[in-house]
Structure formats: structure tokens, C-alpha cells
Protein backbone atom coordinates (compact mmCIF):
# COMPACT_ATOMS: atom_id res chain seq x y z
CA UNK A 1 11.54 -3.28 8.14
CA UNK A 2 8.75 -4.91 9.98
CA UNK A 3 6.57 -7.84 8.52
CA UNK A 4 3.24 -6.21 8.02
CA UNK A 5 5.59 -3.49 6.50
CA UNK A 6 6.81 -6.38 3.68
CA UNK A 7 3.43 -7.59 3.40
CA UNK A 8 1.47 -4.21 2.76
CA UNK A 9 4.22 -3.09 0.27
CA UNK A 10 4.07 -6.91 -1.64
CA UNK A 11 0.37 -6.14 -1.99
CA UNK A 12 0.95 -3.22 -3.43
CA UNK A 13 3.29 -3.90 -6.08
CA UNK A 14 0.99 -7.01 -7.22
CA UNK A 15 -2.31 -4.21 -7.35
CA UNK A 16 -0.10 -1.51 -9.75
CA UNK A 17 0.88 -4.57 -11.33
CA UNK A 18 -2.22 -5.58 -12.20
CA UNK A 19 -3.63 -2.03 -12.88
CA UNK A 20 -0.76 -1.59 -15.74
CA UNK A 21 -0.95 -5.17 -17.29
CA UNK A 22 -5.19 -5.26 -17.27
CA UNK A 23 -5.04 -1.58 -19.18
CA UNK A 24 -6.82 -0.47 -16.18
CA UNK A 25 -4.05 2.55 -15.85
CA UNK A 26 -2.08 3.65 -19.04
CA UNK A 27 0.70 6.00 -20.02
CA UNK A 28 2.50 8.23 -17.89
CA UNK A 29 0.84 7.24 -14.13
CA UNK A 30 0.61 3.14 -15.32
CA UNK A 31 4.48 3.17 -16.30
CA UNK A 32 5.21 5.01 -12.39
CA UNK A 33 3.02 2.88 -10.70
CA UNK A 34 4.74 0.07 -12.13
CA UNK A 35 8.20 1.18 -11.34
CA UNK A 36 6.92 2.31 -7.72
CA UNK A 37 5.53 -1.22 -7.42
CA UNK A 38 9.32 -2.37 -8.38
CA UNK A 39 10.20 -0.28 -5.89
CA UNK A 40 8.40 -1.59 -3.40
CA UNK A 41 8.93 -5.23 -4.18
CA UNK A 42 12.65 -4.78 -4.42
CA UNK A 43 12.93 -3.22 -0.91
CA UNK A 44 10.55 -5.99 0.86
CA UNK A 45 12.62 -8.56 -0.59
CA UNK A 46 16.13 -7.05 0.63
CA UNK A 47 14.37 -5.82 3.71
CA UNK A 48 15.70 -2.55 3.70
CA UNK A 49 13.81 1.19 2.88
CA UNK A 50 16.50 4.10 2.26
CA UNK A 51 14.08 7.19 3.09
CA UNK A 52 13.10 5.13 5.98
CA UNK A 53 17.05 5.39 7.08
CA UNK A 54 17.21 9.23 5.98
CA UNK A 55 14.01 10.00 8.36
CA UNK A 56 15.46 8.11 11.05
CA UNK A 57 12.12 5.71 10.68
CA UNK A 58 11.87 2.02 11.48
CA UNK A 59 9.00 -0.29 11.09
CA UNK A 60 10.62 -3.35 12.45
CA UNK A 61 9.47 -4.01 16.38
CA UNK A 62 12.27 -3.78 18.76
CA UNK A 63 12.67 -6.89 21.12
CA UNK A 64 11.88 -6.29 24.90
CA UNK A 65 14.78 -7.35 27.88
């Protein structure tokens, strides 16, 4: 998983976050965005995205020889 890849889905998590816990979104959608923003967090931190692996997907930049 590439950097801006971590960054983008950091920023995310902190803006459902803040959606839920302001009462900006409620019920149903606030409680998914808030487990979605988990989600997100949780893979960033270990660095690793299972449906990118499924797909066959990678974000991180390959190094040049």
C-alpha cells in the first residue's frame, strides 16, 4: 500500500468520524461509516488492503533497477 494510499484512507476515517460523533450522520449510514472508517484506519496502520490482494491491485510504487 502506497503512502498517499495511507494518507487518503487516514483522512477518511477521521471525516466519518467526525460526521458520526458531531450528529452530522445518524443511524444506519453513521454506524457504517464509522465501521468503514475502522476499516480504513486498521488497514493503513498494518499496511495491508485484502480486496486490493483479491483484484491483484497494488498502490505501493515499485522501485526502478
Amino acid at each position: 500500500m502506497g503512502s498517499t494510499d495511507k494518507i487518503v484512507r487516514i483522512i477518511l476515517a477521521a471525516v466519518f468520524a467526525t460526521l458520526f460523533f458531531t450528529g452530522t450522520v445518524k443511524g444506519v449510514l453513521g454506524i457504517v461509516l464509522v465501521i468503514l472508517g475502522g476499516i480504513f484506519l486498521a488497514t493503513s496502520m498494518i499496511s495491508f488492503c485484502p480486496l486490493y490482494s483479491i483484484f491483484g491491485m497494488s498502490t505501493c510504487p515499485t522501485k526502478q533497477q
